[in-house]
Structure formats: C-alpha cells, structure tokens
Protein backbone atom coordinates (compact mmCIF):
# COMPACT_ATOMS: atom_id res chain seq x y z
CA UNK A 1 -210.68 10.52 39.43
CA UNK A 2 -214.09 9.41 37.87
CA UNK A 3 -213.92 5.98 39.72
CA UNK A 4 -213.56 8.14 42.81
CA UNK A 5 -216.56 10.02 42.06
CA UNK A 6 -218.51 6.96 41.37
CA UNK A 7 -217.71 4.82 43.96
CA UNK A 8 -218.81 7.86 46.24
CA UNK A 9 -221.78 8.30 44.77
CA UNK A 10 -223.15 4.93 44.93
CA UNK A 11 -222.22 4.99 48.65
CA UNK A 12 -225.13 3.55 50.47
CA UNK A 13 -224.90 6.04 52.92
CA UNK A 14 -225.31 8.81 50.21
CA UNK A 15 -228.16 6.91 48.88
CA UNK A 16 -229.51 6.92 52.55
CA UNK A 17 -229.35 10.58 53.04
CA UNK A 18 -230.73 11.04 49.68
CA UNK A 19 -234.03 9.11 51.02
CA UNK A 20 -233.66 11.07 54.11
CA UNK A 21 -234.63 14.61 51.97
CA UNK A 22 -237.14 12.68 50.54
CA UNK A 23 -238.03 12.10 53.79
CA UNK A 24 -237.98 15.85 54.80
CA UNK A 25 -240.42 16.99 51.62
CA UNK A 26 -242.93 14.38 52.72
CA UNK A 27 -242.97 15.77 56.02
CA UNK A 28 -243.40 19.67 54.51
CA UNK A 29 -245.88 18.33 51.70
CA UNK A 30 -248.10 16.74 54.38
CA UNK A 31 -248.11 19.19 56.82
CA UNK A 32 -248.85 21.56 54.15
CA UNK A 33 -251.77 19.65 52.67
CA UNK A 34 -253.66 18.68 55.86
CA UNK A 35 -252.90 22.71 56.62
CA UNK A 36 -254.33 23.35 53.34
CA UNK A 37 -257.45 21.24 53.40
CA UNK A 38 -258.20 22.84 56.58
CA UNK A 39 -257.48 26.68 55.78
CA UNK A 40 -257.81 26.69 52.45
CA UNK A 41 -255.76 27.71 49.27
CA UNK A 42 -255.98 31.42 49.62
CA UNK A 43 -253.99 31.47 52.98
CA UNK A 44 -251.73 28.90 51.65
CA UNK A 45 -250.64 30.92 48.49
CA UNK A 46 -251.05 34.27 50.86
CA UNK A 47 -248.40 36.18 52.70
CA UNK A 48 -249.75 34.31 56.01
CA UNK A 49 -249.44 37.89 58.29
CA UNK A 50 -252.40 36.86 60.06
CA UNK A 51 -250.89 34.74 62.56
CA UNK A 52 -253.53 32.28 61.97
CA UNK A 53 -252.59 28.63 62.44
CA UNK A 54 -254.53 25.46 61.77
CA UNK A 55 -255.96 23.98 64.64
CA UNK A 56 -256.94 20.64 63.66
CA UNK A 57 -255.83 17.68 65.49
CA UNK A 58 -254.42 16.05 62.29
CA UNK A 59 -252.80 19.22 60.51
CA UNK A 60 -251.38 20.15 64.11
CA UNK A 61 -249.85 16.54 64.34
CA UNK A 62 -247.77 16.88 61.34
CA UNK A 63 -246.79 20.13 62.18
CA UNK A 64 -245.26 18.65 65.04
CA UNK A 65 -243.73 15.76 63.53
CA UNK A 66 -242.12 17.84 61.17
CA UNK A 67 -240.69 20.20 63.72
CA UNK A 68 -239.63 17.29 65.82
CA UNK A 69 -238.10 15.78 62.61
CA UNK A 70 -236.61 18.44 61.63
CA UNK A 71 -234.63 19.10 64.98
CA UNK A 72 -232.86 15.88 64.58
CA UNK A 73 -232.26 16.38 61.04
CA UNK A 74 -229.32 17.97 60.41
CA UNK A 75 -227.42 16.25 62.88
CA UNK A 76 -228.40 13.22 61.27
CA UNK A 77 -227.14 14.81 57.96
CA UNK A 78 -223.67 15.89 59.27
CA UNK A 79 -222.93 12.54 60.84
CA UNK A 80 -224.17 10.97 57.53
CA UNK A 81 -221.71 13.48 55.52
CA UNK A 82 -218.80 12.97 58.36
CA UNK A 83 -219.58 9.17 57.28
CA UNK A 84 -219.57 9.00 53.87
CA UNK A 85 -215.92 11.25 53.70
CA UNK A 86 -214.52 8.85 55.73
CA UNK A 87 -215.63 5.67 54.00
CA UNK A 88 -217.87 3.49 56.17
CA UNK A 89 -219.74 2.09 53.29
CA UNK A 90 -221.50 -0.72 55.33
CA UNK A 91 -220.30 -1.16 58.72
CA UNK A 92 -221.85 0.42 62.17
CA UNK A 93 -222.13 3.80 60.87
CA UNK A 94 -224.66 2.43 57.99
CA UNK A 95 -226.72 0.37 60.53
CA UNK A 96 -226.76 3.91 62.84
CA UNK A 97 -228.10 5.71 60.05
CA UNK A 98 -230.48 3.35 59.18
CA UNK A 99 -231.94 2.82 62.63
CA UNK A 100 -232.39 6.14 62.37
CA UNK A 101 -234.08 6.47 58.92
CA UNK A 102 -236.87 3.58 60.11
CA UNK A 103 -237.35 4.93 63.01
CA UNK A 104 -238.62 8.34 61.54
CA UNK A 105 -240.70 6.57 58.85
CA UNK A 106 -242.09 4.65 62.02
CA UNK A 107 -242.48 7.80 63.98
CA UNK A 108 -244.52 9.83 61.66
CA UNK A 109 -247.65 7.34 61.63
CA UNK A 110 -247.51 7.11 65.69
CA UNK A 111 -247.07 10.98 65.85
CA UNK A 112 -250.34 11.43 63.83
CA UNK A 113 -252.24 8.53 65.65
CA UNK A 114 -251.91 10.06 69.07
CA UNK A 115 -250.11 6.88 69.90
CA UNK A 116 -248.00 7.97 73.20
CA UNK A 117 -245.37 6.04 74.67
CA UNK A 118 -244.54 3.74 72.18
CA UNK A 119 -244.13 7.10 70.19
CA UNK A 120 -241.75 8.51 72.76
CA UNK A 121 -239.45 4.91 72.29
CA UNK A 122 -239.61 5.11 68.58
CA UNK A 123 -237.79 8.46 69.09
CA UNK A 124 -235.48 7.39 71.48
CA UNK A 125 -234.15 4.63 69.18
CA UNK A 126 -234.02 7.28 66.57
CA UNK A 127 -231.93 8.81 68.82
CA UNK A 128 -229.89 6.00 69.65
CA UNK A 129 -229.01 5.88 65.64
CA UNK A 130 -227.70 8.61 66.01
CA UNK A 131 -225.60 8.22 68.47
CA UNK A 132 -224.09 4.89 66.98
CA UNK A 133 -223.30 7.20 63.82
CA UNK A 134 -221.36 9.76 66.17
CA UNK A 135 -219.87 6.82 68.09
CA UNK A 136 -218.43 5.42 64.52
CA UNK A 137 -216.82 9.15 63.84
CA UNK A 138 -215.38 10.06 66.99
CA UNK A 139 -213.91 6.42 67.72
C-alpha cells in the first residue's frame, strides 16, 4: 500500500499539476499587485462594494489573462487527474499536459505585451494540449 502511494505521488503528471496551481497563484498574485499598485491598499484590504475596477492597461491585462487562464483550468486539471488514475506516467498524455503548461507560461508574457496573433496561436496550442490529454482518456 505505501509503494502505491509513492509511486503515485512522484507521478510526473502530479508533479505537473502541482506546478500548474503554482501557476494559478502567480496569475491571482499578479493581477492583484498591478491592481494594487494602481488602487491602492485600502481598496485591496476593503469590502470592494464600489464597483470600482482598475483601469490600467497592465493591471487590466492580467486580469484578463487570469480569467482566460482560469477558463481552461479546470479542464486541464480533470484530464490531468483522469491521467494520473489511470497511469500514463510518461506517454502522450504527459506531453498533452505539458504543451499545455508552456504554453500558459508563454501566454501570460504575450497577454501583457499586447502581442496579438501570435498570442491567439499560443492559446490555440494550449488548447491543442488539451485535447491530446482528452484524446489519451477517451481512446
């Protein structure tokens, strides 16, 4: 039973979607910073009833990028999960989830550069991580 537990928690794709929430509180810490430096600590530790929203370019950027992350997220984290229980420890489901892991560290940079386009195809091969990960559970 322990050797069970241990080999699946040194599975690489655990270890993956461990990164991946590390991923996810970057995203929140940065938005809130940049949201932060631009409306200052006393709306950030206040009740926020206001309505009011940061309007800067930058803070409204990773606002963005987090909500854009953050719509692909769990997905990836159920296929990740679906992956792990059914032991692909390094075959296409792995290289799925890592396309898909780059390709949102890649995407974050873009978002917040006002790159377009090349942006857009960063997501789509995001995307297309995804769907190699679903491709490895369903067949």
């Amino acid at each position: 039973m322990e050797a069970a537990a241990a080999a699946s928690a040194s599975s690489p794709m655990l270890v993956l979607l461990a990164l991946s929430v590390a991923l996810l509180v970057f995203h929140i810490g940065l938005q809130g910073v940049l949201s932060t430096r631009e409306l200052g600590s006393a709306w950030n530790a206040g009740p926020r009833d206001g309505g009011r929203e940061p309007t800067g370019r930058l803070a409204g950027r990773a606002g963005r990028a987090s909500a854009n992350f953050r719509e692909t997220y769990p997905g990836f984290v159920a296929l990740a999960l679906a992956l792990a229980i059914a032991g692909d420890p390094a075959g296409w489901g792995l290289a799925g989830a890592w396309l898909w892991f780059v390709a949102r560290l890649i995407y974050l940079p873009l978002y917040l550069a006002g790159i377009p386009y090349i942006r857009s195809v960063v997501w789509l091969v995001a995307l297309a991580g995804l769907a190699v990960m679903a491709g490895v559970v369903i067949f």
